[in-house]
C-alpha atoms as a PDB file:
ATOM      1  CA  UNK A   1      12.762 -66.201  -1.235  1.00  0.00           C
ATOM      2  CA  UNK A   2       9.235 -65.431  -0.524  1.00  0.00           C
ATOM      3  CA  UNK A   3      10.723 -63.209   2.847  1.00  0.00           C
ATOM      4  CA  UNK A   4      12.549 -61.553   0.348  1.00  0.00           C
ATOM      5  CA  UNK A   5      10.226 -60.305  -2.081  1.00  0.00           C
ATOM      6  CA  UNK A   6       7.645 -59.441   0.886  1.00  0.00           C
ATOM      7  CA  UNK A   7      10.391 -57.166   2.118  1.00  0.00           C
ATOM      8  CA  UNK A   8      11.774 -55.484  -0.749  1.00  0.00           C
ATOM      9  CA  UNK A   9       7.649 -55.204  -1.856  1.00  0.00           C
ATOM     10  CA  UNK A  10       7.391 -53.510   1.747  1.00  0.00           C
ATOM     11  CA  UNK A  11      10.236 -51.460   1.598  1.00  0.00           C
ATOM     12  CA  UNK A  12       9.024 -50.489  -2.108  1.00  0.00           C
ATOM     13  CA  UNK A  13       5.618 -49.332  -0.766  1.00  0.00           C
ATOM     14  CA  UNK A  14       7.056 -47.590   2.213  1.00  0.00           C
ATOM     15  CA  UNK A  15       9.150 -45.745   0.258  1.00  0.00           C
ATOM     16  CA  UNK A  16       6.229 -44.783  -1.986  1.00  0.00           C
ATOM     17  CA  UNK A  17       4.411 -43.229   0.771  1.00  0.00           C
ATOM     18  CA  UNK A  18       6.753 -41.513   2.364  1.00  0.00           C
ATOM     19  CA  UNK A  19       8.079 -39.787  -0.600  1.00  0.00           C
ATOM     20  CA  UNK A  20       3.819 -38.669  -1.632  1.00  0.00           C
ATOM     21  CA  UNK A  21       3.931 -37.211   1.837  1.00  0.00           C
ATOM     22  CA  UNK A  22       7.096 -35.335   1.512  1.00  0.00           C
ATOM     23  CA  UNK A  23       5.735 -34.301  -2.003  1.00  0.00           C
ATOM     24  CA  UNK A  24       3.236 -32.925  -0.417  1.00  0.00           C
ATOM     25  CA  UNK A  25       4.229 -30.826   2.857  1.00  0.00           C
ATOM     26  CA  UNK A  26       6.739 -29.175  -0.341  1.00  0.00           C
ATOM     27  CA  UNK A  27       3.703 -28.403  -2.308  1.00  0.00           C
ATOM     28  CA  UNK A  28       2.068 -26.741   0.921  1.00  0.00           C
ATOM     29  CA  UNK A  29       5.150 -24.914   2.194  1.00  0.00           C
ATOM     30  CA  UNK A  30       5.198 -23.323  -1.349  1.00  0.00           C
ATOM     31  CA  UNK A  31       1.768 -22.099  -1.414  1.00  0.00           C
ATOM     32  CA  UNK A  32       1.700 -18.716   0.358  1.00  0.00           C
ATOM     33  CA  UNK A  33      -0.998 -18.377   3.551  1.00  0.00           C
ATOM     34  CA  UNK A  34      -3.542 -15.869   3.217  1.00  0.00           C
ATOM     35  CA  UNK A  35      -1.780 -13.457   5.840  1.00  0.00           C
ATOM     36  CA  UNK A  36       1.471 -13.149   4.020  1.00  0.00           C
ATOM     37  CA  UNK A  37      -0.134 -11.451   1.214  1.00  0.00           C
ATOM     38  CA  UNK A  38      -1.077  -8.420   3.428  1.00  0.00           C
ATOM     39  CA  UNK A  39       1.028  -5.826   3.753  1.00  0.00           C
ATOM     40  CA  UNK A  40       0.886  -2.425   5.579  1.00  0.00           C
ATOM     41  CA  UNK A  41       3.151   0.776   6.044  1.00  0.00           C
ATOM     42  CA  UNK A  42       2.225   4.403   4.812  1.00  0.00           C
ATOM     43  CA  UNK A  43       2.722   8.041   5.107  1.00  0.00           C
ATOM     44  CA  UNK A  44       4.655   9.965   7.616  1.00  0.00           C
ATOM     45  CA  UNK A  45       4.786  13.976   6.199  1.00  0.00           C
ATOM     46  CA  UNK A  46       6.607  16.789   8.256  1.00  0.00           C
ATOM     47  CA  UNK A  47       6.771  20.352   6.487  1.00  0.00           C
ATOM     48  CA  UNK A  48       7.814  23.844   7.859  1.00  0.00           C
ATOM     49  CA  UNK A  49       8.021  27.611   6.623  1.00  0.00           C
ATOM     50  CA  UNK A  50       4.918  29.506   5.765  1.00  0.00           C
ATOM     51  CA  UNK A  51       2.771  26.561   6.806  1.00  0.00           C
ATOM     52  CA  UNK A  52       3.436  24.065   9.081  1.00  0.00           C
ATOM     53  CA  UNK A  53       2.545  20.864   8.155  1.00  0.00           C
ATOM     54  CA  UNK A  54       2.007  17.053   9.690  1.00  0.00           C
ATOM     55  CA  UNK A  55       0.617  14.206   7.512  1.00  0.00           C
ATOM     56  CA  UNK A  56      -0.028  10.739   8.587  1.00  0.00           C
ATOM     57  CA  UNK A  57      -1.639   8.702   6.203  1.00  0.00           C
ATOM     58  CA  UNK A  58      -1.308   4.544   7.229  1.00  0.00           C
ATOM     59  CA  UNK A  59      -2.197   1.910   4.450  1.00  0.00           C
ATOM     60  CA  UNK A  60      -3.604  -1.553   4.190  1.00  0.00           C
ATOM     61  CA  UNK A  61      -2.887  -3.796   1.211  1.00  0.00           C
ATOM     62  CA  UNK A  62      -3.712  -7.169   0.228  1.00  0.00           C
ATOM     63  CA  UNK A  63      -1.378  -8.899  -2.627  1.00  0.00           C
ATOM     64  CA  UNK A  64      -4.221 -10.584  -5.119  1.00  0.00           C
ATOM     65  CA  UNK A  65      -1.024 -11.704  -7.439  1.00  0.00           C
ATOM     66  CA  UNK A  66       2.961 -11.481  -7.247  1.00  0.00           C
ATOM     67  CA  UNK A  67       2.495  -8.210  -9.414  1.00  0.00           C
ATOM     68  CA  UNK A  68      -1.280  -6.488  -8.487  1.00  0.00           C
ATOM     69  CA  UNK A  69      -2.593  -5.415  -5.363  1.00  0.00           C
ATOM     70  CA  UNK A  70      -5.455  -3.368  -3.853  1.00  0.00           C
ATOM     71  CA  UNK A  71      -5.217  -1.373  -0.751  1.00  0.00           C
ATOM     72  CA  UNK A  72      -7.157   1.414   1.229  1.00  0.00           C
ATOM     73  CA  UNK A  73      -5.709   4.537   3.367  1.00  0.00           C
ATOM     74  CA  UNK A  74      -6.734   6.819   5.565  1.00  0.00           C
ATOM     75  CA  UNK A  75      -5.412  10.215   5.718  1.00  0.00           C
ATOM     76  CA  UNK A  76      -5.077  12.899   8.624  1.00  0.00           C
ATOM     77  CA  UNK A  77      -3.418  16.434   8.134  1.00  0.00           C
ATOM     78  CA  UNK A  78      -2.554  19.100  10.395  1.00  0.00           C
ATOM     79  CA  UNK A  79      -2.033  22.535   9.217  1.00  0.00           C
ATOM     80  CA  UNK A  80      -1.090  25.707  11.198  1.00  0.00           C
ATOM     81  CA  UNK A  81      -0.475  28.785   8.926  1.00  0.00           C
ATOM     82  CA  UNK A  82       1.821  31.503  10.297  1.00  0.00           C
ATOM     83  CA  UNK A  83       0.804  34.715   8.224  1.00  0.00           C
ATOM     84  CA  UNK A  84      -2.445  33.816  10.291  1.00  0.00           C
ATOM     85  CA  UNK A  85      -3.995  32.071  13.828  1.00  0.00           C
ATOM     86  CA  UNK A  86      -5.788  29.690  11.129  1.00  0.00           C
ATOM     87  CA  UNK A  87      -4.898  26.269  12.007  1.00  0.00           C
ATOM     88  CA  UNK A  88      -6.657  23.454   9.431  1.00  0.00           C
ATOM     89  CA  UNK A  89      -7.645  19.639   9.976  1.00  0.00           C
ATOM     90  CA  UNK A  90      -8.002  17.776   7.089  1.00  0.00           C
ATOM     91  CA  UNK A  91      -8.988  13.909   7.092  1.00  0.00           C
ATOM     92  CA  UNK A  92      -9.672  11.491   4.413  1.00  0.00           C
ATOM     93  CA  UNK A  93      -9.555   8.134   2.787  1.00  0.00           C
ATOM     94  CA  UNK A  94      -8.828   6.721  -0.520  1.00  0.00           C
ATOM     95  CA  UNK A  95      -8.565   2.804  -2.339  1.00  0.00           C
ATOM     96  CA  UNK A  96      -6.229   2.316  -4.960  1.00  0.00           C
ATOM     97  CA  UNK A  97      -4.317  -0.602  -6.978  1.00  0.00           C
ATOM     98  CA  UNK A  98      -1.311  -1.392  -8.249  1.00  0.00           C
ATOM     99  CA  UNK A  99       0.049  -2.854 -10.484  1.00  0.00           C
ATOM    100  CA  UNK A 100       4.458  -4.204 -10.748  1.00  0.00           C
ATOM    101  CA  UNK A 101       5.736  -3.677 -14.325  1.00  0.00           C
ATOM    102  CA  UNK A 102       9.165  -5.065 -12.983  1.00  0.00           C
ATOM    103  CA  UNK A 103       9.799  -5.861  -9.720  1.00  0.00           C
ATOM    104  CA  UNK A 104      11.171  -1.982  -8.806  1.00  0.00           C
ATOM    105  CA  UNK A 105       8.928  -0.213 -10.646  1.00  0.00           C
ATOM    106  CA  UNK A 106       4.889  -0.031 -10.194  1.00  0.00           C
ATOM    107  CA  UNK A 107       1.811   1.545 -12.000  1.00  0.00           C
ATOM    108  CA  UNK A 108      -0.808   2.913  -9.414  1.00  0.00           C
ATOM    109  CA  UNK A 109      -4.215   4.488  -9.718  1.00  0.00           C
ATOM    110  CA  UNK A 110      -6.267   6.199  -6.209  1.00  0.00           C
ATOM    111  CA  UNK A 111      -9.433   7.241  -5.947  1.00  0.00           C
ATOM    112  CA  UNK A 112      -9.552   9.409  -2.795  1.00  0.00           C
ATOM    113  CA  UNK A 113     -12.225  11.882  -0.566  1.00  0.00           C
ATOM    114  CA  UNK A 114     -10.887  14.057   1.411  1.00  0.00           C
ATOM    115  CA  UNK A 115     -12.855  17.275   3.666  1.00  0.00           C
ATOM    116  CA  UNK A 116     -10.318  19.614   3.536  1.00  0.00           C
ATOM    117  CA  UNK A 117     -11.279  23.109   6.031  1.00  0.00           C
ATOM    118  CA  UNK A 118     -10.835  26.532   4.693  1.00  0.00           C
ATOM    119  CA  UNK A 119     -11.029  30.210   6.376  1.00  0.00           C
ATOM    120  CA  UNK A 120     -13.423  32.402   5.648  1.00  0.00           C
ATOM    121  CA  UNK A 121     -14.820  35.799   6.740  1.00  0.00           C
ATOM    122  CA  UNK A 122     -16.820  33.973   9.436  1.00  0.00           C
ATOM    123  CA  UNK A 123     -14.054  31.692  10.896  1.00  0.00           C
ATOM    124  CA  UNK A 124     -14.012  28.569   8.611  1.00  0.00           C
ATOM    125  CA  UNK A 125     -15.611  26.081   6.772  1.00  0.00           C
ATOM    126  CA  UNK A 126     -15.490  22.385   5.630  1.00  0.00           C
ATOM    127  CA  UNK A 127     -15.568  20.688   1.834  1.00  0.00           C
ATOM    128  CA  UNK A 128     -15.414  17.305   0.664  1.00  0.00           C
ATOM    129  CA  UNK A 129     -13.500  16.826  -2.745  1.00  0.00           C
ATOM    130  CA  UNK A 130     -12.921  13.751  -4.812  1.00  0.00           C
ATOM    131  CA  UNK A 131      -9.149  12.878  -6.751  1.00  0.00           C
ATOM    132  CA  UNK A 132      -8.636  10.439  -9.538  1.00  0.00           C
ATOM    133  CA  UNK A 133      -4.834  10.194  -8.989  1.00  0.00           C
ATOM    134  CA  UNK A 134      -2.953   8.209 -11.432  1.00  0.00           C
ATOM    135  CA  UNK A 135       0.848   7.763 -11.864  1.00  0.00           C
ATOM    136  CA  UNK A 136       3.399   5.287 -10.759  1.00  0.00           C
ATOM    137  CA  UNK A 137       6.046   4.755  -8.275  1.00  0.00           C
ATOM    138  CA  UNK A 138       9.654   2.509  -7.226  1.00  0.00           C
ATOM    139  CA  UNK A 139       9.998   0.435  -4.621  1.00  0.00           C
ATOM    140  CA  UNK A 140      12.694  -0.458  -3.083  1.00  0.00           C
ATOM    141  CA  UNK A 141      13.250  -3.972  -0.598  1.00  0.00           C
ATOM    142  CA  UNK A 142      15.676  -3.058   2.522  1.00  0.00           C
ATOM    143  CA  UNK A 143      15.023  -6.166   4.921  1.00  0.00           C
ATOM    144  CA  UNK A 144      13.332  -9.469   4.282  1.00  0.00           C
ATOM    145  CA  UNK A 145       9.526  -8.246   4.272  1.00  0.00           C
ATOM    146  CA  UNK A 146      10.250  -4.027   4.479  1.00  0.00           C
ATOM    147  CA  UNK A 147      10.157  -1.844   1.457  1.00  0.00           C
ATOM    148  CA  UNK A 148      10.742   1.876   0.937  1.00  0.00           C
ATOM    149  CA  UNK A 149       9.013   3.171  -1.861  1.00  0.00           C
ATOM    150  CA  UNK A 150       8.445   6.496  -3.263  1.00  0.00           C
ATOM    151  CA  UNK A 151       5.824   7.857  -5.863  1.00  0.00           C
ATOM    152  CA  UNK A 152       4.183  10.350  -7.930  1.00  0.00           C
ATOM    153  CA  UNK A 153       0.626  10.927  -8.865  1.00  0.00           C
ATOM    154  CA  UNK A 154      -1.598  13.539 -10.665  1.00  0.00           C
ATOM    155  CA  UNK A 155      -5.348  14.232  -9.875  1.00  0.00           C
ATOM    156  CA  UNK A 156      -7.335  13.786 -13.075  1.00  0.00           C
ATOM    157  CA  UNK A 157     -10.835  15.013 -11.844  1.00  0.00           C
ATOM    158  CA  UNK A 158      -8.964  18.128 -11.420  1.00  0.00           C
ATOM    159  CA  UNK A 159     -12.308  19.449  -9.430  1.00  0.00           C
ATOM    160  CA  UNK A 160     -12.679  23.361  -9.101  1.00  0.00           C
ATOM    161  CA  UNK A 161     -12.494  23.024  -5.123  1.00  0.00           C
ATOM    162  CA  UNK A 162      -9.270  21.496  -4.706  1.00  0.00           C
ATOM    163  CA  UNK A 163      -6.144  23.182  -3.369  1.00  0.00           C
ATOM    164  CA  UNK A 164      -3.755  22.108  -5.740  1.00  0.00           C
ATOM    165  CA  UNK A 165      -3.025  24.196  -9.046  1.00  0.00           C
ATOM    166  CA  UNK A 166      -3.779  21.766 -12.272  1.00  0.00           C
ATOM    167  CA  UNK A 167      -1.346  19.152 -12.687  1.00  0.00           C
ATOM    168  CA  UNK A 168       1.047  19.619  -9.490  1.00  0.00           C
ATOM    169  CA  UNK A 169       1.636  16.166  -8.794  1.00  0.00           C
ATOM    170  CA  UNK A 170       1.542  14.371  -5.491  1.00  0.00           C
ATOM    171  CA  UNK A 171       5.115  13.086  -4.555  1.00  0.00           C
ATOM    172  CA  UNK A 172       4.834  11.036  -1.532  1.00  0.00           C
ATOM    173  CA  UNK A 173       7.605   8.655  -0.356  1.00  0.00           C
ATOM    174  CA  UNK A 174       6.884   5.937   2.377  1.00  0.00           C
ATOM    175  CA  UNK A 175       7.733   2.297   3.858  1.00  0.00           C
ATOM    176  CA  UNK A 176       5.693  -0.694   3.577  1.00  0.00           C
ATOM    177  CA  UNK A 177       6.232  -3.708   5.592  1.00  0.00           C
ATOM    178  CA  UNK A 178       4.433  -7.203   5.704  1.00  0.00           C
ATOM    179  CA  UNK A 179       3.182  -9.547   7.917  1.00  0.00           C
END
């Protein structure tokens, strides 16, 4: 009898411990690592007629909840206007957050410096000019981690320098992908 009860107390404990560590490899395969909440994608901009245009403007985000993130980009622009022999490279970067109201649909706000180069009697010249672009967006999921999103912002600061007429808004469309 004493066999018994040492086995069934063994088999008791042994299934105690082995169901604690299956608890808990299911508690740390649901906790996301660090490196799945970065994602990546951006800009890629093509435009012809009076100006030719090419934009490239790659982002890095970082996911601090299932609905907000924060992210920086880098912009470069190539312009070549055909009226003229002026051809214009413009560079910048920007941070920004987001912000999911429902899973398609996102609320995002940019802060963003950009030189942008300009003609002028004496060949051309360079100016740095701040937006405070606000707006939202949808995104769209087409694979397991890649998303296709587009959006639409408007500059706030609205500053005197800038070469967009007050309250044209930014429509840029793009796919994100992460790690």
């Amino acid at each position: 009898m004493k066999k018994i009860a040492a086995i069934i107390l063994f088999l008791f404990i042994s299934s105690l411990l082995f169901a604690q560590e299956d608890t808990t490899k299911v508690k740390e395969e649901q906790k996301p690592p660090a490196a799945s909440k970065i994602y990546y994608g951006g800009e890629l901009g093509l435009s012809f007629g009076s100006v030719f245009r090419i934009r490239v403007a790659p982002l890095i985000g970082y996911k601090l909840s299932p609905k907000a993130s924060i992210g920086a980009k880098l912009v470069y622009e190539y312009l070549n206007y055909s009226d003229s022999d002026f051809t214009a490279n413009n560079y910048g970067a920007s941070v920004f957050a987001r912000y999911r109201v429902v899973p398609q649909l996102y609320v995002h706000g940019e802060f963003a410096y950009a030189s942008y180069e300009y003609q002028t009697f004496r060949g051309s010249d360079r100016e740095w000019i701040p937006f405070l672009l606000v707006g939202g967006g949808f995104i769209q999921p087409v694979g397991p981690r890649t998303f296709v999103y587009a959006e639409v912002l408007f500059d706030v600061l609205m500053d005197d320098n800038s070469p967009y007429q007050d309250w044209e808004p930014f429509i840029s469309v793009g796919v994100s992908v992460g790690f």
